[in-house]
Protein backbone atom coordinates (compact mmCIF):
# COMPACT_ATOMS: atom_id res chain seq x y z
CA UNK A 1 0.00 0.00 0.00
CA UNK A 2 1.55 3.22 -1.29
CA UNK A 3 -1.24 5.71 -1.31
CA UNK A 4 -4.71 6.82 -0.04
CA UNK A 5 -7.19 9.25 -0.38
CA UNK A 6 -9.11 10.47 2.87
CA UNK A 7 -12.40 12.11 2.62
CA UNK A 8 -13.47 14.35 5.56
CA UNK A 9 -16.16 16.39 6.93
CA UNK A 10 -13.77 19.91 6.96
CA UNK A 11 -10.14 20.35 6.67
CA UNK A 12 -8.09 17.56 7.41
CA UNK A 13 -5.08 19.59 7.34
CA UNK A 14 -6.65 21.99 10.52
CA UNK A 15 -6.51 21.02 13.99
CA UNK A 16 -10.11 22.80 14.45
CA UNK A 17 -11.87 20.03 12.55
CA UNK A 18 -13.35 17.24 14.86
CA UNK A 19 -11.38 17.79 17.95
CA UNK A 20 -8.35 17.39 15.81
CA UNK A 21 -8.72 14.00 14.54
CA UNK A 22 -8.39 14.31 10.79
CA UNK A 23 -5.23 15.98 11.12
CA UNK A 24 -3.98 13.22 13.08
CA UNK A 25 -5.97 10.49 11.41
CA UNK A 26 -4.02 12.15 8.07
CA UNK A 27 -1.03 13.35 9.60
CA UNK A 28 0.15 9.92 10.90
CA UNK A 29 -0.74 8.16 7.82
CA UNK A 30 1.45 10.44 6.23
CA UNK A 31 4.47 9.43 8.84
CA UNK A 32 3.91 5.91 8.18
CA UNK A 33 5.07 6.78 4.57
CA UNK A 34 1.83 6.70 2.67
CA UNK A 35 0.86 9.39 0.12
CA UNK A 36 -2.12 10.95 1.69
CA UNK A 37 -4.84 12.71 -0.60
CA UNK A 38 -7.36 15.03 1.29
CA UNK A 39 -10.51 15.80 0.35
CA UNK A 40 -12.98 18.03 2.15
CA UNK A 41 -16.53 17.22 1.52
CA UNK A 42 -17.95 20.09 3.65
CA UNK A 43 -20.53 22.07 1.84
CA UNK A 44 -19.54 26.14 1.76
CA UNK A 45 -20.12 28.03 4.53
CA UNK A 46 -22.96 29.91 2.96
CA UNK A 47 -24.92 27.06 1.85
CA UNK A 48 -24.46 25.37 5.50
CA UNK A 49 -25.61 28.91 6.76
CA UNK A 50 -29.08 29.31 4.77
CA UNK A 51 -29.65 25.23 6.15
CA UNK A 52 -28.48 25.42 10.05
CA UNK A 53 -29.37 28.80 10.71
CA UNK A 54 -32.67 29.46 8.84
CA UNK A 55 -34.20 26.11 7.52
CA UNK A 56 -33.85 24.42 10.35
CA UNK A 57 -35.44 26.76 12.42
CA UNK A 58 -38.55 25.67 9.80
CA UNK A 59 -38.25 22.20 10.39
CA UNK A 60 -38.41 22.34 13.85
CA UNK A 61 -41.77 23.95 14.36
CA UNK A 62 -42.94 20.52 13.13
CA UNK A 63 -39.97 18.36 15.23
CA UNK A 64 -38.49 21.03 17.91
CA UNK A 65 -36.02 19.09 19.23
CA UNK A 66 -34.70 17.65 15.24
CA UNK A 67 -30.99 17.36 14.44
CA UNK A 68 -31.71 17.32 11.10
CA UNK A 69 -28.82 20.01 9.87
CA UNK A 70 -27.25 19.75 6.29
CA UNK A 71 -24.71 16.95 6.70
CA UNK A 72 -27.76 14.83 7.25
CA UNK A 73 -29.61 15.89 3.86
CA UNK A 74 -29.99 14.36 0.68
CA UNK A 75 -28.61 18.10 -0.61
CA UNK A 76 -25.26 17.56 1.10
CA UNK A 77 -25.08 13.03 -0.12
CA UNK A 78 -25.56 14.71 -3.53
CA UNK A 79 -22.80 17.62 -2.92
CA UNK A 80 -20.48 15.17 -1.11
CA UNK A 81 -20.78 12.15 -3.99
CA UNK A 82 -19.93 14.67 -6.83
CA UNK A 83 -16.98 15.76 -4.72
CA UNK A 84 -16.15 11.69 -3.88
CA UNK A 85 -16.30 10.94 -7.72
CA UNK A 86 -14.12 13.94 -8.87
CA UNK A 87 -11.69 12.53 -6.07
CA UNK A 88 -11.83 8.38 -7.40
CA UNK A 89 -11.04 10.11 -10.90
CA UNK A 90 -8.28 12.00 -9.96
CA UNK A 91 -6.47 9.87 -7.60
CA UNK A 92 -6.11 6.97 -10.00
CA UNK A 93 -3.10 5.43 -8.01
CA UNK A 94 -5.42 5.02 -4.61
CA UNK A 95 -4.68 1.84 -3.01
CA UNK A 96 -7.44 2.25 -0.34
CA UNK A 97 -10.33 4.78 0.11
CA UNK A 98 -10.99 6.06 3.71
CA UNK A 99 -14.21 7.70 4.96
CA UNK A 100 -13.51 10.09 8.43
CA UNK A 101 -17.51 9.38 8.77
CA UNK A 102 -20.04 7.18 8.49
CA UNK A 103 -22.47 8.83 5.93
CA UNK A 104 -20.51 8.58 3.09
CA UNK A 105 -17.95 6.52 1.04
CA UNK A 106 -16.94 5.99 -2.10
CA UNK A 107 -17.87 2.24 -2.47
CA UNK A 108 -20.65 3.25 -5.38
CA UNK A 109 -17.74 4.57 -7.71
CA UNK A 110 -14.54 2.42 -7.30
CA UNK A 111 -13.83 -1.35 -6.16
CA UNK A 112 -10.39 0.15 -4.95
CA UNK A 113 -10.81 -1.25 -0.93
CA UNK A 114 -13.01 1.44 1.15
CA UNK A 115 -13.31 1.88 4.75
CA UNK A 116 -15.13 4.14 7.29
CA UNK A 117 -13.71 5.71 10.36
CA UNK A 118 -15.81 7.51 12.85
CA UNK A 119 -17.05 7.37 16.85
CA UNK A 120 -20.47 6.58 16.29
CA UNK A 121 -23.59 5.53 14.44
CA UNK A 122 -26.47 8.43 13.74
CA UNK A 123 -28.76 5.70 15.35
CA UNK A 124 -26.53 5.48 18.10
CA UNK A 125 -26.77 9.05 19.06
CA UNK A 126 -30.62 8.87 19.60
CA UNK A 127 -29.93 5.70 21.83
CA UNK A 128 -27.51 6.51 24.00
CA UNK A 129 -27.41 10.21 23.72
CA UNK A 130 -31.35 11.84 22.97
CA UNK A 131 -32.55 8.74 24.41
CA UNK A 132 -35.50 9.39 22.06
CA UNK A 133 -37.01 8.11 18.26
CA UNK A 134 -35.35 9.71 15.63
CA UNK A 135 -38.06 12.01 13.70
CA UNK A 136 -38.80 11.25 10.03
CA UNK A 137 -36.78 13.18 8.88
CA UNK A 138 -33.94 11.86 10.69
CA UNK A 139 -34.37 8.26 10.13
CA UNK A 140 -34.09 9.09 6.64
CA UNK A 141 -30.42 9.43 7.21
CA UNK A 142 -29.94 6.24 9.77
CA UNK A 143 -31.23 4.22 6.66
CA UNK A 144 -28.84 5.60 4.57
CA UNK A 145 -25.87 5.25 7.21
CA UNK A 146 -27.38 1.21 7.25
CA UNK A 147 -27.02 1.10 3.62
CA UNK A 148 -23.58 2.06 3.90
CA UNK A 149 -22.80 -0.11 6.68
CA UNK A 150 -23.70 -2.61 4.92
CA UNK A 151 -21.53 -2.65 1.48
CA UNK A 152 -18.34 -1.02 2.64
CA UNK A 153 -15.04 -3.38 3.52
CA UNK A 154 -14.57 -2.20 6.83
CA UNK A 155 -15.96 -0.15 9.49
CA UNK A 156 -13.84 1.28 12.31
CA UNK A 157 -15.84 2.65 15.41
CA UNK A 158 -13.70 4.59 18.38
CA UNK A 159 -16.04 3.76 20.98
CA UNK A 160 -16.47 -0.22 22.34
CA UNK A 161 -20.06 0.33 23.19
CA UNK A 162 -20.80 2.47 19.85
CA UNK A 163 -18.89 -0.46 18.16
CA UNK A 164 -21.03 -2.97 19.55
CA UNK A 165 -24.32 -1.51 18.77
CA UNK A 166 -23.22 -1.25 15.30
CA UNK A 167 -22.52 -5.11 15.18
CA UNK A 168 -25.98 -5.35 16.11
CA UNK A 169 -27.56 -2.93 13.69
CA UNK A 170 -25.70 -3.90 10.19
CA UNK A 171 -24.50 -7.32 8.24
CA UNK A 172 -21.07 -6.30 7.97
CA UNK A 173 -18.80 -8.49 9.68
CA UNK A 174 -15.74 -6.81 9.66
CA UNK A 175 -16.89 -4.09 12.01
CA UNK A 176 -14.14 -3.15 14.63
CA UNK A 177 -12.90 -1.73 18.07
CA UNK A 178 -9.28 -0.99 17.92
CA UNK A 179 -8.97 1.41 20.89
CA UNK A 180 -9.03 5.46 21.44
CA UNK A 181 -6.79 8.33 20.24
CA UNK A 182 -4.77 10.77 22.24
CA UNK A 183 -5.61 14.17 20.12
CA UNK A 184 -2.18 15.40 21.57
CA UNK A 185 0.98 16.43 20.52
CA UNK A 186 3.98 14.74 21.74
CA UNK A 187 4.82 15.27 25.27
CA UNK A 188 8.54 15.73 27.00
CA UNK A 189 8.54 16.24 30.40
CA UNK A 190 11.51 16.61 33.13
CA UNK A 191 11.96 15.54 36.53
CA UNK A 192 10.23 18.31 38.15
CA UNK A 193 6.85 17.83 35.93
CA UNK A 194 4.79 16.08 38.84
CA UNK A 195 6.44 18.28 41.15
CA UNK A 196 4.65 20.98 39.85
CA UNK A 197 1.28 19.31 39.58
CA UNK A 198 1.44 18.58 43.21
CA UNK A 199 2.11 22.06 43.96
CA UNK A 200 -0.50 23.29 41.71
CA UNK A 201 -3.23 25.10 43.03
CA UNK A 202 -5.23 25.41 39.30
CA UNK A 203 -8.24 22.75 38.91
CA UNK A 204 -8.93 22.24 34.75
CA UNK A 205 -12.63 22.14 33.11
CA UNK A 206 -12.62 21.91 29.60
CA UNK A 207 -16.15 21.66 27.45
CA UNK A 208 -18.18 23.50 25.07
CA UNK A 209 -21.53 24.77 25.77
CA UNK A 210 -23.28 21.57 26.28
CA UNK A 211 -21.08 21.04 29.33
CA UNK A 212 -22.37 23.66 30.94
CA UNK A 213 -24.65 21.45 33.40
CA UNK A 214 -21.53 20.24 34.33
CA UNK A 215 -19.41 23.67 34.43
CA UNK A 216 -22.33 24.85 36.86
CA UNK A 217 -21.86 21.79 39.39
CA UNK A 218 -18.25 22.19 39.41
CA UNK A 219 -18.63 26.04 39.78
CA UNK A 220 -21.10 25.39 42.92
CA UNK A 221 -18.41 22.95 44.40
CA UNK A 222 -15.15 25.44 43.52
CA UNK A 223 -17.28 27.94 45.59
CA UNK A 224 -17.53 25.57 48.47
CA UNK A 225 -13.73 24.94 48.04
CA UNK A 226 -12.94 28.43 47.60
CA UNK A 227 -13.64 29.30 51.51
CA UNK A 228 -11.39 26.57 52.53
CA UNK A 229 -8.64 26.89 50.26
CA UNK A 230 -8.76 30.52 48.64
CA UNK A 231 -5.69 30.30 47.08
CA UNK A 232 -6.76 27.53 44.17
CA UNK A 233 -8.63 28.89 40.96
CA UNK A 234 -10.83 27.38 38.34
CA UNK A 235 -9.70 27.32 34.79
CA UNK A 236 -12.21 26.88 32.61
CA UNK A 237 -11.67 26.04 28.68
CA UNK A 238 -14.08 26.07 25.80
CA UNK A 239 -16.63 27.96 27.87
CA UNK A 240 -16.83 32.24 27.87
CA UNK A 241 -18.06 33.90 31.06
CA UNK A 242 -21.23 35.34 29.56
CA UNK A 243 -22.17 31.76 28.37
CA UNK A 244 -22.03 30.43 31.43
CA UNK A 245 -23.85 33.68 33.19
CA UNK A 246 -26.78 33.22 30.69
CA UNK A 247 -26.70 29.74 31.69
CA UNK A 248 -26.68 29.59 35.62
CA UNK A 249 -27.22 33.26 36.40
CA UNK A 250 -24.99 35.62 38.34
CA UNK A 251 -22.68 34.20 41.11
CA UNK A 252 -19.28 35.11 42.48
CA UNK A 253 -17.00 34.16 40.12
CA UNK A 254 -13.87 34.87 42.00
CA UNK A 255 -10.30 33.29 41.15
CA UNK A 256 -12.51 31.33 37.99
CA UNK A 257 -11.19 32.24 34.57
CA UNK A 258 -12.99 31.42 31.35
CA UNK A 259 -10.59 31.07 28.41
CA UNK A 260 -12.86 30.32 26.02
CA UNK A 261 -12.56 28.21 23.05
CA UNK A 262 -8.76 28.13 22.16
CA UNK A 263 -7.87 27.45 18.79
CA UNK A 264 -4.81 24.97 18.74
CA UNK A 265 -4.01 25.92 15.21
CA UNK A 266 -2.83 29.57 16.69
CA UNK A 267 0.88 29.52 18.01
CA UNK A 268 0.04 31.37 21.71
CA UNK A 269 -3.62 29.73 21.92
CA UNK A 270 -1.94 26.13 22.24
CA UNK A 271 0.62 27.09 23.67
CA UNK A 272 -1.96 28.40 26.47
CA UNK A 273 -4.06 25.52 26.14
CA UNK A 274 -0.88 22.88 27.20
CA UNK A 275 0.30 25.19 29.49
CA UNK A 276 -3.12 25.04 31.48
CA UNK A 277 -3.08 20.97 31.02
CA UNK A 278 0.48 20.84 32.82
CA UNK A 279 0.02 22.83 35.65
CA UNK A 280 -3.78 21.29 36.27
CA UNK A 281 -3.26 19.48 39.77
CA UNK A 282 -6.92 17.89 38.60
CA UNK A 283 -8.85 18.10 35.88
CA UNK A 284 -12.58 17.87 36.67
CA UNK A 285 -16.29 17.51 34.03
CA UNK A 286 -18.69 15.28 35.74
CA UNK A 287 -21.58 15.94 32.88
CA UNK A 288 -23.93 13.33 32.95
CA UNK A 289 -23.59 10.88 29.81
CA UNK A 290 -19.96 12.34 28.52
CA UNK A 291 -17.34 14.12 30.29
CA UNK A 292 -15.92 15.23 26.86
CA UNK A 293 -13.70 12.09 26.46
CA UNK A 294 -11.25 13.85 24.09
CA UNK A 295 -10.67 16.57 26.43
CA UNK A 296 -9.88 13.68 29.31
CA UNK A 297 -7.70 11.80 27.44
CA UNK A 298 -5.14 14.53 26.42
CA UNK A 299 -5.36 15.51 30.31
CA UNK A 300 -4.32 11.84 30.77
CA UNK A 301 -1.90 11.57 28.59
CA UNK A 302 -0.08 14.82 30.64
CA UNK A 303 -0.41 13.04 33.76
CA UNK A 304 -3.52 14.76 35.49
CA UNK A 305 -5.85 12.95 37.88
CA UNK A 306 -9.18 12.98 36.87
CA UNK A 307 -12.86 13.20 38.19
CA UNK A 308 -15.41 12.37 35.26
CA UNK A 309 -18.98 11.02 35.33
CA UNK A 310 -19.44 7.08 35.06
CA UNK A 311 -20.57 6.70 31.31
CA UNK A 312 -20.54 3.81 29.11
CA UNK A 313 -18.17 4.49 26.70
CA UNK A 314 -15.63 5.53 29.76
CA UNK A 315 -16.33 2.57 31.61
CA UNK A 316 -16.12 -0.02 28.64
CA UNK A 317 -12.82 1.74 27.94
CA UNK A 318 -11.14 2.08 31.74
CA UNK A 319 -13.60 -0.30 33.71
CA UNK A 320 -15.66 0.32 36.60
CA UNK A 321 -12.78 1.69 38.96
CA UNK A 322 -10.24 3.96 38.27
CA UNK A 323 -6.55 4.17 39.70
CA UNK A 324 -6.36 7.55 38.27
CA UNK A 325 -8.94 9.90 39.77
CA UNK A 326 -12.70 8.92 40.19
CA UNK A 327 -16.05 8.55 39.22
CA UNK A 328 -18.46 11.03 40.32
CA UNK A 329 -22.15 12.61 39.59
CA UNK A 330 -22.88 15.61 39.21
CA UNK A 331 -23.95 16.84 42.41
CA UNK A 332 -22.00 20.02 44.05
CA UNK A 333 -21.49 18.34 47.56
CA UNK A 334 -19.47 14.95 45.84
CA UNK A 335 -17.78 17.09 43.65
CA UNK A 336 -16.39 18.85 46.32
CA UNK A 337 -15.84 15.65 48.32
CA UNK A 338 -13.90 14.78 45.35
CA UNK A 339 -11.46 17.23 44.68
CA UNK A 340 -11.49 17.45 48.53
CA UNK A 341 -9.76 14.34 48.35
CA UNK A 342 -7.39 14.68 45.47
CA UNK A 343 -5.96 17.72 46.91
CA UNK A 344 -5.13 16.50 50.28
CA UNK A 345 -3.33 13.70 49.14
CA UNK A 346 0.24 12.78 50.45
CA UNK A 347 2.93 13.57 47.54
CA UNK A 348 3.27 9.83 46.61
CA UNK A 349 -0.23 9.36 46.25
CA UNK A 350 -0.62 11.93 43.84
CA UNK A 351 2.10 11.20 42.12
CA UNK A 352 1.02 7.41 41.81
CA UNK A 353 -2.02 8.81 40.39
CA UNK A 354 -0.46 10.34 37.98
CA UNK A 355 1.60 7.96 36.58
CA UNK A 356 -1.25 5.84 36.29
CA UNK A 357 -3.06 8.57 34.32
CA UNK A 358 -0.46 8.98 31.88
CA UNK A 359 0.01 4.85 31.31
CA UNK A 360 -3.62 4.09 30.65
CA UNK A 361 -3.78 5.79 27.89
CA UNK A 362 -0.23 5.08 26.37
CA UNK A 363 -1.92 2.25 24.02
CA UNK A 364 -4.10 5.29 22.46
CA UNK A 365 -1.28 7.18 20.42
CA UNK A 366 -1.96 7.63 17.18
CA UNK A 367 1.02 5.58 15.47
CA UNK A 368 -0.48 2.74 17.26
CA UNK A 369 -3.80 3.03 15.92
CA UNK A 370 -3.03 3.56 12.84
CA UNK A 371 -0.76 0.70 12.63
CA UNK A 372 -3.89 -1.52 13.73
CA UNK A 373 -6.48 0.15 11.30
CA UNK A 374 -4.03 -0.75 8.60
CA UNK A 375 -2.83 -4.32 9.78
CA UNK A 376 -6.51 -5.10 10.56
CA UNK A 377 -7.66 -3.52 6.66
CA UNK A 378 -4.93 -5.66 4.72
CA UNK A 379 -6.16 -8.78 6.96
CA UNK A 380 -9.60 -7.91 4.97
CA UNK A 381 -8.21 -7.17 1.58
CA UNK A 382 -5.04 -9.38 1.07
CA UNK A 383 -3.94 -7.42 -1.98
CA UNK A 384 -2.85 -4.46 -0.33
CA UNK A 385 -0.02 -6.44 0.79
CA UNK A 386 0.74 -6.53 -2.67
């Protein structure tokens, strides 16, 4: 295997699409000494503007709560195939076509080998996530994610439980769990890296707006710290102050600092953004259902304890108890209890934690991954050993 062609949903080449994984799903490919083609199937920004901003506000006086945005629409299948075909044309040489989704592929135009990368199912979401039937218009895009489920070579699913349910829900047998990714860059520490954790007095949150429930619980608990230990403060990531004030109203807000979103493809934004991960003493999103499992695995990977909800996808992935931080809903008083507990530890303790933060997650780098994906994909298509 020489050379592939990737097809995304936005800019493979940016760290701001998908909480960076198409620049390392690409990136590492690329390291492994393939020829990597890109192609972005995102509609332009206009056209996605007129849909999410205007049309959908149509659709859901009939279904309020729909999901139904353009990347779910006939409209965009019929923009994204076009852009697919031009792609199968033009990169004759392709040894294998790869799909950073699971709503499109390029099986209908090639037998080249095709594949399908993504965390989970559209069906999935309404499961696990909206806990809820999809509307009509919805479903109209689970059966076409089936169809394609069903006729491509290989599906690859980053979440065991997502993985599962897709086993379930199609007739493909080579569907597959091959572990998590570490959206990180590569970390060098020195001796005195732990050392400096311990002495930390800076507790991490990092989420976008539907963390917020989360934000707010940890906010409550900070509070409750705050009087006892006035010299720690609350960085919070992803997340501006007025959000969360239009959110959970006014409260003192003392020694908390909202950063925002930062953009990781901006030289002084990352380097912010890893500066904050290595001198977190505990990182800390206890949102019911996801804890923003990206965010907690690049904390991981730079040694930080954690406290995260219990959900499936964590669990299946770390197991019921954790020798790295805790488990813990999100209620204000066991929140506090939590960090409480973190932050009176004995310098060993901590430090044990940490270590054992940073080593779960060592099996998640991306050259590993990648090196399974593509193992596992010439297992299913022996000519690509060719």
């Amino acid at each position: 295997m020489k050379e592939v062609t990737v097809f995304s949903y936005g800019d493979s080449n940016s760290l701001k699409t998908w909480s960076n994984v198409p620049y390392f799903f690409t990136t590492t490919l690329e390291h492994q000494g393939l020829k990597v083609n890109r192609v972005n199937v995102e509609p332009k920004r206009f056209i996605r503007g007129i849909w999410n901003h205007i049309i959908i506000r149509f659709i859901r006086l009939f279904y309020p709560d729909s999901t139904y945005l353009l990347e779910r629409t006939p409209i965009f299948r019929w923009y994204a195939h076009i852009k697919m075909k031009r792609a199968v044309r033009k990169f004759k040489q392709t040894d294998l076509f790869i799909s950073i989704s699971f709503s499109f592929h390029t099986k209908k135009y090639t037998d080249k080998p095709t594949i399908m990368f993504c965390d989970w199912t559209y069906d999935y979401y309404f499961e696990y996530f909206k806990k809820r039937n999809p509307d009509k218009l919805e479903l109209q895009e689970i059966r076409n994610q089936h169809r394609l489920q069903d006729n491509v070579d290989a599906m690859f699913v980053l979440f065991p439980d997502a993985c599962n349910y897709a086993k379930l829900h199609s007739s493909n047998p080579n569907i597959f769990y091959l572990g998590n990714v570490i959206n990180s860059k590569p970390l060098t520490i020195d001796d005195q890296y732990i050392d400096k954790k311990f002495n930390s007095n800076q507790i991490l949150f990092i989420g976008v707006k539907k963390y917020l429930p989360g934000l707010q619980k940890l906010v409550q608990a900070f509070i409750k710290l705050r009087t006892l230990q006035p010299e720690f403060s609350l960085n919070v990531v992803g997340i501006t102050k007025s959000q969360f004030i239009r959110y959970a109203g006014r409260v003192d807000l003392t020694n908390i600092n909202f950063l925002g979103y930062l953009d990781k493809t901006d030289i002084n934004q990352n380097k912010k953004y890893y500066q904050l991960v290595s001198q977190a003493k505990i990182f800390v999103n206890t949102t019911p259902n996801w804890s923003s499992f990206s965010a907690t695995l690049d904390v991981m990977y730079h040694y930080t304890p954690i406290i995260v909800s219990k959900y499936r996808s964590f669990v299946e992935t770390f197991g019921e108890d954790l020798n790295f931080g805790s488990y813990c809903s999100n209620t204000t008083d066991e929140i506090f209890n939590h960090i409480n507990e973190i932050i009176s530890l004995d310098y060993n303790t901590y430090k044990d934690l940490c270590q054992y933060s940073n080593q779960s997650v060592q099996p998640f780098t991306w050259e590993s991954y990648i090196n399974k994906l593509l193992r596992t994909t010439k297992n299913i298509v022996p000519e690509l050993e060719e």
